[in-house]
Protein backbone atom coordinates (compact mmCIF):
# COMPACT_ATOMS: atom_id res chain seq x y z
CA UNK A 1 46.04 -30.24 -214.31
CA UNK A 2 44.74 -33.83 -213.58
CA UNK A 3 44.86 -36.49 -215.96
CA UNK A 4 41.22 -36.12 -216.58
CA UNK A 5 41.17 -32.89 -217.11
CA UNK A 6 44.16 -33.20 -220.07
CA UNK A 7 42.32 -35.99 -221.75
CA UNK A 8 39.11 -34.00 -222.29
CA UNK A 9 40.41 -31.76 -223.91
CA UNK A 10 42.25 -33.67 -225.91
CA UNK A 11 39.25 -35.21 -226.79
CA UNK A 12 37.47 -31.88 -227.19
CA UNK A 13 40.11 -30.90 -229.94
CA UNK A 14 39.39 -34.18 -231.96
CA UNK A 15 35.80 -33.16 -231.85
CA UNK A 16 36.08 -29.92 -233.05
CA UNK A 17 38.12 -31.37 -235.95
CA UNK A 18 35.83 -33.85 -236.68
CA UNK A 19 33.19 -33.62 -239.35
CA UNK A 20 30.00 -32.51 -238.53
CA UNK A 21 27.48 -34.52 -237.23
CA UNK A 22 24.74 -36.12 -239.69
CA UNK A 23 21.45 -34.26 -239.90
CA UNK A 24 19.62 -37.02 -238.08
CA UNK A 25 21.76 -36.87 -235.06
CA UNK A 26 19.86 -34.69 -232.92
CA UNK A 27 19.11 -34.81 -228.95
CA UNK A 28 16.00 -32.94 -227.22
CA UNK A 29 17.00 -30.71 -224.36
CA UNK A 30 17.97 -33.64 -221.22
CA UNK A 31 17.00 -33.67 -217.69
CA UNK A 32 20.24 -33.10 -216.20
CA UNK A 33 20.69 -32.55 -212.75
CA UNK A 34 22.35 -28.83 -212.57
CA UNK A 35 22.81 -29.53 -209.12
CA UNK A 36 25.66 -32.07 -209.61
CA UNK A 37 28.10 -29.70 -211.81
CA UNK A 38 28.27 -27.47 -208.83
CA UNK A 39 29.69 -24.12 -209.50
CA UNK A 40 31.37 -25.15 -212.09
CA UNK A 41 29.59 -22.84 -214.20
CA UNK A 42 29.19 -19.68 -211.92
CA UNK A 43 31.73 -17.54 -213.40
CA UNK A 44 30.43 -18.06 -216.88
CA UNK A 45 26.82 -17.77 -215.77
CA UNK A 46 27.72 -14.57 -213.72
CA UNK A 47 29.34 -12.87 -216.88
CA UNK A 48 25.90 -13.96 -219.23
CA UNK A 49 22.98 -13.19 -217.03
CA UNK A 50 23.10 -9.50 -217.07
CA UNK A 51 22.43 -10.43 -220.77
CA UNK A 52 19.94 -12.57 -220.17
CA UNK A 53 17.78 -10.40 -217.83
CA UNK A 54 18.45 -7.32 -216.04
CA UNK A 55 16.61 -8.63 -213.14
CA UNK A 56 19.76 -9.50 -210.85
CA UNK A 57 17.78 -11.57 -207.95
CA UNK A 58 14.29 -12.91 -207.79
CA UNK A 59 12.44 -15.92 -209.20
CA UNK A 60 12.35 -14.73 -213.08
CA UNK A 61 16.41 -14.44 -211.92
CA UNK A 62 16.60 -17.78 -210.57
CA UNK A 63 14.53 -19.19 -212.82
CA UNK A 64 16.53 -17.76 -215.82
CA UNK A 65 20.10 -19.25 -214.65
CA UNK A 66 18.29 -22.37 -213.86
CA UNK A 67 17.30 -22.34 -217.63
CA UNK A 68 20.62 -21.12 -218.67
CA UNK A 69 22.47 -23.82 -216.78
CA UNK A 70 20.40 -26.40 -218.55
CA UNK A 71 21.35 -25.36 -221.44
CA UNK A 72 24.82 -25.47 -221.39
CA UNK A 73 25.17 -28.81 -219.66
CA UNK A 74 22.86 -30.15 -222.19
CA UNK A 75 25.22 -28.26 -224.97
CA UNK A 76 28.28 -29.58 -223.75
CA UNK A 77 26.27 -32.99 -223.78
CA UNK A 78 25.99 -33.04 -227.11
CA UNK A 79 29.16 -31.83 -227.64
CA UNK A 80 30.95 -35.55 -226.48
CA UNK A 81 28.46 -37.60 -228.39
CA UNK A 82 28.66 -35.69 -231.32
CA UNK A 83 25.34 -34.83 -232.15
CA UNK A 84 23.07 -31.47 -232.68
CA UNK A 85 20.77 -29.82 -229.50
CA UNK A 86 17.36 -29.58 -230.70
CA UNK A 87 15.78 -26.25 -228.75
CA UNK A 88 12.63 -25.34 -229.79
CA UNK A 89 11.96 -21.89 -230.82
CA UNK A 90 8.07 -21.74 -229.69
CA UNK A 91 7.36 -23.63 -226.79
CA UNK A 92 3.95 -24.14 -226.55
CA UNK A 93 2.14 -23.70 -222.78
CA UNK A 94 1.23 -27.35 -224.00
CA UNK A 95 4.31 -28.25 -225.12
CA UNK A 96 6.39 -31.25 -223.45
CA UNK A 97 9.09 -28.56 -222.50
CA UNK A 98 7.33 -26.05 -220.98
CA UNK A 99 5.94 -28.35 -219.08
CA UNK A 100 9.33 -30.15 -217.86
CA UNK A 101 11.58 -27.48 -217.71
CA UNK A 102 9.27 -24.03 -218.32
CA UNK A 103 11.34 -22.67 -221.18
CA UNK A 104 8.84 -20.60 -222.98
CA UNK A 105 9.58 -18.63 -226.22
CA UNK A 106 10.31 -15.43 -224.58
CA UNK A 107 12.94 -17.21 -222.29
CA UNK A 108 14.03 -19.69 -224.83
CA UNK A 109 14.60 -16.52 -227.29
CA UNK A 110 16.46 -14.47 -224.30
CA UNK A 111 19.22 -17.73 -223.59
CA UNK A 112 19.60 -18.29 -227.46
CA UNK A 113 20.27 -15.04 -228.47
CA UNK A 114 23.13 -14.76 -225.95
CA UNK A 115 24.57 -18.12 -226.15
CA UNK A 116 24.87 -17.27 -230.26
CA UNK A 117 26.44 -13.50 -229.32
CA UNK A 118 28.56 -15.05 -227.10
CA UNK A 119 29.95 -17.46 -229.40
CA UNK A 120 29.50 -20.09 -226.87
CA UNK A 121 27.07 -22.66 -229.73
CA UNK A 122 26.23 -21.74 -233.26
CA UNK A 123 23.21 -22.89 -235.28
CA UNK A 124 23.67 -26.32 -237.14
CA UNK A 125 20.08 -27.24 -238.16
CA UNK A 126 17.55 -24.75 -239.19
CA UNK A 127 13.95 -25.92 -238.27
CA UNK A 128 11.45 -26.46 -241.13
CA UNK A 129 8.02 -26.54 -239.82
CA UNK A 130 5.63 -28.47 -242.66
CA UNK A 131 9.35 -31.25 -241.74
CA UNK A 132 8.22 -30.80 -238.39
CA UNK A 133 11.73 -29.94 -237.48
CA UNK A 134 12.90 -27.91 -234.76
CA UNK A 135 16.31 -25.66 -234.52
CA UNK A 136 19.73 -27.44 -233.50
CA UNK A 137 22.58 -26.59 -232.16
CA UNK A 138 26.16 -27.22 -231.82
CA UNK A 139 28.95 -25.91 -228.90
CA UNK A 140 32.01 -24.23 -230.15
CA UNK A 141 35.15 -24.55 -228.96
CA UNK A 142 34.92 -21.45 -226.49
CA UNK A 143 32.68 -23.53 -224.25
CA UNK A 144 33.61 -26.82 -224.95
CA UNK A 145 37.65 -26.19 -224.39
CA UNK A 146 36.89 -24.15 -221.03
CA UNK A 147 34.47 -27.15 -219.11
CA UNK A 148 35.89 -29.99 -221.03
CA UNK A 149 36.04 -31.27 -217.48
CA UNK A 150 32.66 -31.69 -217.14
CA UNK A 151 32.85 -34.73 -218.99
CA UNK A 152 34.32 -36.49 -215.55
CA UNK A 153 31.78 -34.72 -213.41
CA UNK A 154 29.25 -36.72 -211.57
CA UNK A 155 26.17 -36.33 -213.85
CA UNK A 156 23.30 -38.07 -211.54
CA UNK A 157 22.28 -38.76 -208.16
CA UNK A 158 23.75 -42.10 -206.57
CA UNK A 159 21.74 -42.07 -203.77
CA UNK A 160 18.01 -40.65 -204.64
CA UNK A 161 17.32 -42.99 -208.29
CA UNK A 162 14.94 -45.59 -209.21
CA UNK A 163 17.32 -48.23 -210.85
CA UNK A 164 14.01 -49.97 -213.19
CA UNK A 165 12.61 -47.94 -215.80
CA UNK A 166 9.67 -49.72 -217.35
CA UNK A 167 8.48 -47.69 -221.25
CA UNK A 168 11.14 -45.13 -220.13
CA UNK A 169 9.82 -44.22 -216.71
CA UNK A 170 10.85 -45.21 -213.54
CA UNK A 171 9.15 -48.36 -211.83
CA UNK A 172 9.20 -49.70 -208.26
CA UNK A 173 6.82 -52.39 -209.06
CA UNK A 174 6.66 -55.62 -209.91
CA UNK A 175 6.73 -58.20 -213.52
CA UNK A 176 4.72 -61.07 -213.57
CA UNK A 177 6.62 -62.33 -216.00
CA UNK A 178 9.84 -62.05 -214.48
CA UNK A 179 10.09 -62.77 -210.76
CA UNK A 180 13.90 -61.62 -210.44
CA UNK A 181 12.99 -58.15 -210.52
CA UNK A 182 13.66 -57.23 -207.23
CA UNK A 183 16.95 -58.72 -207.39
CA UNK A 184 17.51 -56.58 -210.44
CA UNK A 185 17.49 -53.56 -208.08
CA UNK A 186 19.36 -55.07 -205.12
CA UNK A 187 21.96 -55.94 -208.02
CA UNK A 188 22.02 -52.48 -209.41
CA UNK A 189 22.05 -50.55 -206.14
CA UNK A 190 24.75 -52.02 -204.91
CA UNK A 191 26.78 -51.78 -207.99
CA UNK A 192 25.92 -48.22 -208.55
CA UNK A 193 27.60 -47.70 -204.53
CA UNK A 194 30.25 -49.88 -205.83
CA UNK A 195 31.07 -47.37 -208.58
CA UNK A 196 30.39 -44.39 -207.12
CA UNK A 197 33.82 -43.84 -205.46
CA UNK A 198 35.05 -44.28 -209.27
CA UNK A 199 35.88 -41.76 -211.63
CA UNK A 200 34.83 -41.84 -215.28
CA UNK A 201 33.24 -39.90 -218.47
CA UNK A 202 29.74 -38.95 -217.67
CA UNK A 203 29.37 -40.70 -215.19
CA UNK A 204 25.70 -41.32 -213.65
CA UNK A 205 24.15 -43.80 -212.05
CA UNK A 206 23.36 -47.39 -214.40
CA UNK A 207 19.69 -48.31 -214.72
CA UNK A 208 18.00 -51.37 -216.41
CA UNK A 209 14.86 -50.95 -219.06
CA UNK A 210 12.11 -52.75 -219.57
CA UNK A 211 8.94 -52.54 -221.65
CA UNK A 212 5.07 -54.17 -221.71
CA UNK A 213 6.16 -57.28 -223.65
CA UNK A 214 7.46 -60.00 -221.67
CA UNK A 215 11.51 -60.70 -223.17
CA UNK A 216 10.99 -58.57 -225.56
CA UNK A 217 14.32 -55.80 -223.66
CA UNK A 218 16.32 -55.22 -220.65
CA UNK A 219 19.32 -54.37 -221.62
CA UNK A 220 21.40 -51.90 -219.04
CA UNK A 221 22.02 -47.75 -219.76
CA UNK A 222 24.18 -45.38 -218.73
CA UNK A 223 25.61 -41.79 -220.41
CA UNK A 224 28.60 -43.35 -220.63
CA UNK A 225 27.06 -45.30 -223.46
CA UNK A 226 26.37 -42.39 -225.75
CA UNK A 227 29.53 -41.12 -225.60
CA UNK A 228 30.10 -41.13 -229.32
CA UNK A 229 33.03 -43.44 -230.68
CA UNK A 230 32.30 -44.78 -233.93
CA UNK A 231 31.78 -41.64 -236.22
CA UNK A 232 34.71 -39.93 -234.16
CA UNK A 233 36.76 -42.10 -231.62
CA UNK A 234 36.40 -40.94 -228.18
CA UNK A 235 34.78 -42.90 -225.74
CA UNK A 236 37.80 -45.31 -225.99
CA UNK A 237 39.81 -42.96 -224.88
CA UNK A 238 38.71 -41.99 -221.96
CA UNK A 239 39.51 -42.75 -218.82
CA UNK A 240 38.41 -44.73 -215.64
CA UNK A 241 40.03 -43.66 -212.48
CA UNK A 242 42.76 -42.14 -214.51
CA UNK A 243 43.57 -44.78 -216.55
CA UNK A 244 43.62 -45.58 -219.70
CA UNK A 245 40.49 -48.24 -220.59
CA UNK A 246 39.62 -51.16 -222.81
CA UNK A 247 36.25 -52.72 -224.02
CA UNK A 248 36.51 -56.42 -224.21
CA UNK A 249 33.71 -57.91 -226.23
CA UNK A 250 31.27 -60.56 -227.02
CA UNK A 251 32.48 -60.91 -231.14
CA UNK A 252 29.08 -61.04 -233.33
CA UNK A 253 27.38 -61.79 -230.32
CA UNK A 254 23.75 -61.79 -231.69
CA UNK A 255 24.64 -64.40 -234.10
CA UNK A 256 27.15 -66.40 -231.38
CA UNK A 257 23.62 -65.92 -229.05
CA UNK A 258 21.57 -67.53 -231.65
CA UNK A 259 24.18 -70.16 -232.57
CA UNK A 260 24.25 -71.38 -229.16
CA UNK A 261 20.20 -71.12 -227.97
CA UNK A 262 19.11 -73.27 -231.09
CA UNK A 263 22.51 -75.17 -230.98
CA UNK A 264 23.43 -74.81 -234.62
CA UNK A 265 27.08 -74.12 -235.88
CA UNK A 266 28.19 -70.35 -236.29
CA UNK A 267 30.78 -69.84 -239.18
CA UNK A 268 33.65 -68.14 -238.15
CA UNK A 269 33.76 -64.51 -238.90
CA UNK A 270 30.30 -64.29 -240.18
CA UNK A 271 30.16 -60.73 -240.69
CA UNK A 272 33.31 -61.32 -243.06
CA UNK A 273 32.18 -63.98 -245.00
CA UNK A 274 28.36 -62.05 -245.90
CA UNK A 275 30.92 -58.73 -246.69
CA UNK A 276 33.16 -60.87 -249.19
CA UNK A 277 29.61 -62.55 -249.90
CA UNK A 278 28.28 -59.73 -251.09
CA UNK A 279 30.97 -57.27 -251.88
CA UNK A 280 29.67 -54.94 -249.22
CA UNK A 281 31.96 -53.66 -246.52
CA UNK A 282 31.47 -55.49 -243.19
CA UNK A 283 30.46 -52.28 -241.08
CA UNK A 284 27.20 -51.97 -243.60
CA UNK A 285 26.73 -55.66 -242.97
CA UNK A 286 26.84 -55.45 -238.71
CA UNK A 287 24.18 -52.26 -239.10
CA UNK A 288 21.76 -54.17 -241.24
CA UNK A 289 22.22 -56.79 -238.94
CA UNK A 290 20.96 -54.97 -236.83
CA UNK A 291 17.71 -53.64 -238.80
CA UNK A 292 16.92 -57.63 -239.55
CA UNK A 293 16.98 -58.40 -235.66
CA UNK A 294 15.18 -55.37 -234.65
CA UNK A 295 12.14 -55.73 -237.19
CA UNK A 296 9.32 -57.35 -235.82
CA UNK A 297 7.91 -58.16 -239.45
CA UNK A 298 8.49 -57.78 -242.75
CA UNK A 299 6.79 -54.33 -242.67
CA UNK A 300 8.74 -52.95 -239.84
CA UNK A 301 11.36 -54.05 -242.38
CA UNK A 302 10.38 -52.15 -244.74
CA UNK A 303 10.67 -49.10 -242.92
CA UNK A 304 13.99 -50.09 -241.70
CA UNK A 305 14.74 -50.31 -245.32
CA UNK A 306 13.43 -47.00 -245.81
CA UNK A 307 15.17 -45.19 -242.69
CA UNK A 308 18.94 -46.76 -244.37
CA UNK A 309 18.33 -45.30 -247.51
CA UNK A 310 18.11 -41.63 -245.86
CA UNK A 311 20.89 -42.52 -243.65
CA UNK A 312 24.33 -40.02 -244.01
CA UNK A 313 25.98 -43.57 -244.72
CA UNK A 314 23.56 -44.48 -247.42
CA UNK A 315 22.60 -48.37 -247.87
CA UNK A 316 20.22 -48.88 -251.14
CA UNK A 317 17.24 -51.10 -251.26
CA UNK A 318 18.94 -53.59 -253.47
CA UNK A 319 22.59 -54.18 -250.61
CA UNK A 320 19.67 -54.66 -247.53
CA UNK A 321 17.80 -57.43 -249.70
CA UNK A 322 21.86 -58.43 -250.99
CA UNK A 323 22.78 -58.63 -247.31
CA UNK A 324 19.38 -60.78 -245.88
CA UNK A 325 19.88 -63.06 -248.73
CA UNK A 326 23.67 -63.75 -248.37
CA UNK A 327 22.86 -64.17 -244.09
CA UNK A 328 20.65 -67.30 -245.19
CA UNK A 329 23.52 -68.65 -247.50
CA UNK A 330 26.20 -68.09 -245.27
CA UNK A 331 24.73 -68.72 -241.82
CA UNK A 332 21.45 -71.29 -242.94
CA UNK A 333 19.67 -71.64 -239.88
CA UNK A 334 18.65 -67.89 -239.66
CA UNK A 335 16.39 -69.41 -242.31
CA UNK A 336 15.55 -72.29 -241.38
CA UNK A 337 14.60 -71.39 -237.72
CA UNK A 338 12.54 -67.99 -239.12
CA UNK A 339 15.46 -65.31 -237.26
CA UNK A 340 15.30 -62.45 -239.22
CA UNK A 341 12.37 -59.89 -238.61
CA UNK A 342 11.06 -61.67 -236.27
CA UNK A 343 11.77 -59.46 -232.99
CA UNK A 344 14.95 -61.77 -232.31
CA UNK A 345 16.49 -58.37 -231.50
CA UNK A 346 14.50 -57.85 -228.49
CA UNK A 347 14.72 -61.37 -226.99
CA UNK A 348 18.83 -61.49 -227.57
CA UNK A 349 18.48 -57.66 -225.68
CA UNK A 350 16.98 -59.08 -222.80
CA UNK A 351 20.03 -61.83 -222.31
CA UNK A 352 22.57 -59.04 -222.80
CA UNK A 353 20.68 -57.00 -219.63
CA UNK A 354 20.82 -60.84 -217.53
CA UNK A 355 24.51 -60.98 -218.83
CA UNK A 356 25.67 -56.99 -217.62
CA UNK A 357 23.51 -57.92 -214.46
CA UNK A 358 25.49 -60.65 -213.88
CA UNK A 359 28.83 -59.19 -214.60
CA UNK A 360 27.86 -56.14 -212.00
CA UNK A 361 27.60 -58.91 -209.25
CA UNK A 362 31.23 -60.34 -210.66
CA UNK A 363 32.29 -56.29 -210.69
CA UNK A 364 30.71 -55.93 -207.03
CA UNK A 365 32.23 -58.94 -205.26
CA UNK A 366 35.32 -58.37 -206.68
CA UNK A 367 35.41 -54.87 -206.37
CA UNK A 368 36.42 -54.41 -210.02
CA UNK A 369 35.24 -51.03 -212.04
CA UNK A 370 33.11 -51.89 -215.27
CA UNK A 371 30.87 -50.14 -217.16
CA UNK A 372 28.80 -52.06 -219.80
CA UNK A 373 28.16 -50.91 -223.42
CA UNK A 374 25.36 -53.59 -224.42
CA UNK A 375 27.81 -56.39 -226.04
CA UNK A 376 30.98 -55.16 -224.35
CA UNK A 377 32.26 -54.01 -220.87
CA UNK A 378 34.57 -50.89 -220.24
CA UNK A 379 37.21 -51.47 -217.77
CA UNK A 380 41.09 -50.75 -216.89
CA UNK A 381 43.53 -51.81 -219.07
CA UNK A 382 45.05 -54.35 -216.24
CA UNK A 383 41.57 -56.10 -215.21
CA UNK A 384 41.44 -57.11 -218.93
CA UNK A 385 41.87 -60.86 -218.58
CA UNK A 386 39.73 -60.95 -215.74
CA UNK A 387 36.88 -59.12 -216.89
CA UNK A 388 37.20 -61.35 -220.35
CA UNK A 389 36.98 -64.30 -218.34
CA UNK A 390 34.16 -63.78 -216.23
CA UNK A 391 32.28 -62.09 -219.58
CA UNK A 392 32.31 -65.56 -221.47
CA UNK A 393 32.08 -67.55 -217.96
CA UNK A 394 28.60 -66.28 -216.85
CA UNK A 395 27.08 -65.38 -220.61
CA UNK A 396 27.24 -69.43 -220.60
CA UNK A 397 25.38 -69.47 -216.97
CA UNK A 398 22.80 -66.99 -218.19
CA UNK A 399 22.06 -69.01 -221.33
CA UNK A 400 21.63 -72.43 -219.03
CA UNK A 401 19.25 -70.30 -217.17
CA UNK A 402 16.75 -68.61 -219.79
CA UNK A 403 17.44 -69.96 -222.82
CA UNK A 404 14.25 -72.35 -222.93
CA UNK A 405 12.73 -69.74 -221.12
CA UNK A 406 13.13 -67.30 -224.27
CA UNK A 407 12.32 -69.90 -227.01
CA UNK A 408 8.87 -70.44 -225.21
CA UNK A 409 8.46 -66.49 -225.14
């Protein structure tokens, strides 16, 4: 058994102990490419498709353990970032996933039914129509135990990608407002080849996103991302090449961003000085944070305000107000330069995506394994130092680069 293969499932047992995962935690049905699992499946598929259809070779065959594979790549998906599989029970011919994939209800109904005889997922979410909800789905351990391995599979296409997504979709053009574009790609194409003779949990290629409004994103994505670690600790303990990893990081970067673009002082331990501020633990304080830098105005505010008070972790009206208040006491200029819902969040997102591009040149010429996770980069226990370094090194050269560029917007 390799190493990789004994840490998933050592993984896949903390999952299954785990609570389950909050309502809101739902995924649609992903692209994935069933072509990079290989076989990995065929025994399983061979013993469900007689099942599924009786057909045993044809295009409403094919097209079935096409369907089926999808399915249970996407189940054991959400099965490491600990969420629910929304699957629709009545596509629609107009519907975004008949369209994508051609699941249709008759198919869906056929793959469901024997996944759930099976005993290979079970139903987690029951769809509510007038809630405009759909059903979801959770693996059990029957599937999840057997292909834990999957999680070190290659799960994209290093050589056929588009490595710019602009609203979500892939781009091969240009941005006025940004002339480094190009270089973006040359950047991320040759750390993608980089990392491609690496091994690591769901791993895929690493894009950068953009939308319409100049500054305004750009930070890097990958799977490996979504791996889920702070409701259930696992993406920290997985491995890269084998080895145990670590996740150096930028602490309260956001605020240390803002500190040093309008070159005001920055408390130390902010976060802990609103939490004993306010009497409110520090992780409540980091995800409001987070809603306060995100909103573009007070309205989008208010729904942020809304959205925490349905949350499984719930955060009342009166602590978000508590929280904003105690930020202007404790750190001033957030007030004084107008910081908070505002759309800071987008503009500080954009200097993390120039930072992680950066650091994938460092990674490239040095021919060191990282993998970013938007404040923080992934990487072997022994590069830790280095990695560190070079993190705090060229977040300073970024800032000397765009920093006037992002206060004139």
């Amino acid at each position: 058994m390799t190493p990789e293969t004994s840490n998933a499932r050592d993984l896949v047992k903390l999952l299954m102990e785990a609570e389950k995962p909050h309502h809101r935690a739902t995924l649609p049905i992903l692209a994935y490419s069933t072509r990079s699992l290989g076989n990995a499946f065929s025994e399983l598929e061979d013993e469900l498709m007689p099942d599924v259809i009786k057909a045993k070779q044809g295009d409403a065959h094919d097209n079935h353990r096409r369907l089926l594979r999808l399915i249970l790549l996407n189940l054991v998906g959400v099965g490491f970032s600990h969420e629910h599989l929304n699957i629709q029970t009545k596509p629609e011919p107009d519907s975004w996933i008949y369209k994508k994939y051609g699941l249709d209800q008759r198919r869906t109904k056929r793959i469901v039914d024997v996944l759930l005889e099976h005993e290979l997922m079970f139903k987690s979410l029951w769809g509510n129509r007038h809630a405009k909800m759909t059903n979801a789905y959770r693996p059990t351990a029957n599937l999840l135990l057997p292909y834990a391995e999957f999680l070190y599979q290659d799960h994209g296409n290093f050589e056929d990608y588009e490595p710019i997504k602009l609203s979500g979709e892939d781009y091969t053009g240009t941005l006025e407002w940004f002339p480094n574009l190009e270089r973006n790609r040359e950047t991320l194409r040759a750390y993608n080849d980089m990392m491609s003779s690496h091994t690591w949990a769901r791993k895929d290629v690493t894009h950068r996103s953009f939308n319409d409004t100049p500054f305004s994103a750009g930070r890097v994505h990958t799977p490996f991302q979504t791996i889920v670690n702070r409701r259930v600790p696992i993406r920290k303990k997985t491995l890269l090449d084998g080895q145990p990893i670590v996740e150096p990081d930028f602490t309260a970067n956001h605020l240390t961003l803002l500190s040093m673009i309008f070159d005001c002082p920055l408390p130390d331990s902010p976060y802990d000085r609103v939490a004993n501020d306010t009497g409110i633990s520090k992780e409540v304080v980091k995800t409001v944070l987070v809603r306060l830098m995100g909103a573009q105005n007070e309205q989008g505010f208010n729904q942020a305000k809304y959205s925490l008070e349905r949350a499984k972790d719930k955060v009342t009206r009166t602590q978000v107000n508590a929280i904003r208040q105690s930020f202007y006491r404790c750190i001033p200029f957030l007030q004084e330069q107008n910081l908070l819902c505002t759309g800071w969040g987008g503009r500080l997102q954009f200097i993390e995506g120039e930072t992680a591009l950066a650091m994938f040149e460092w990674a490239t010429e040095t021919n060191t394994p990282i993998l970013n996770v938007h404040d923080s980069f992934a990487c072997k226990q022994e590069d830790e130092e280095r990695v560190t370094k070079a993190m705090y090194s060229l977040r300073e050269r970024v800032l000397s680069k765009w920093g006037s560029e992002i206060l004139r917007g």
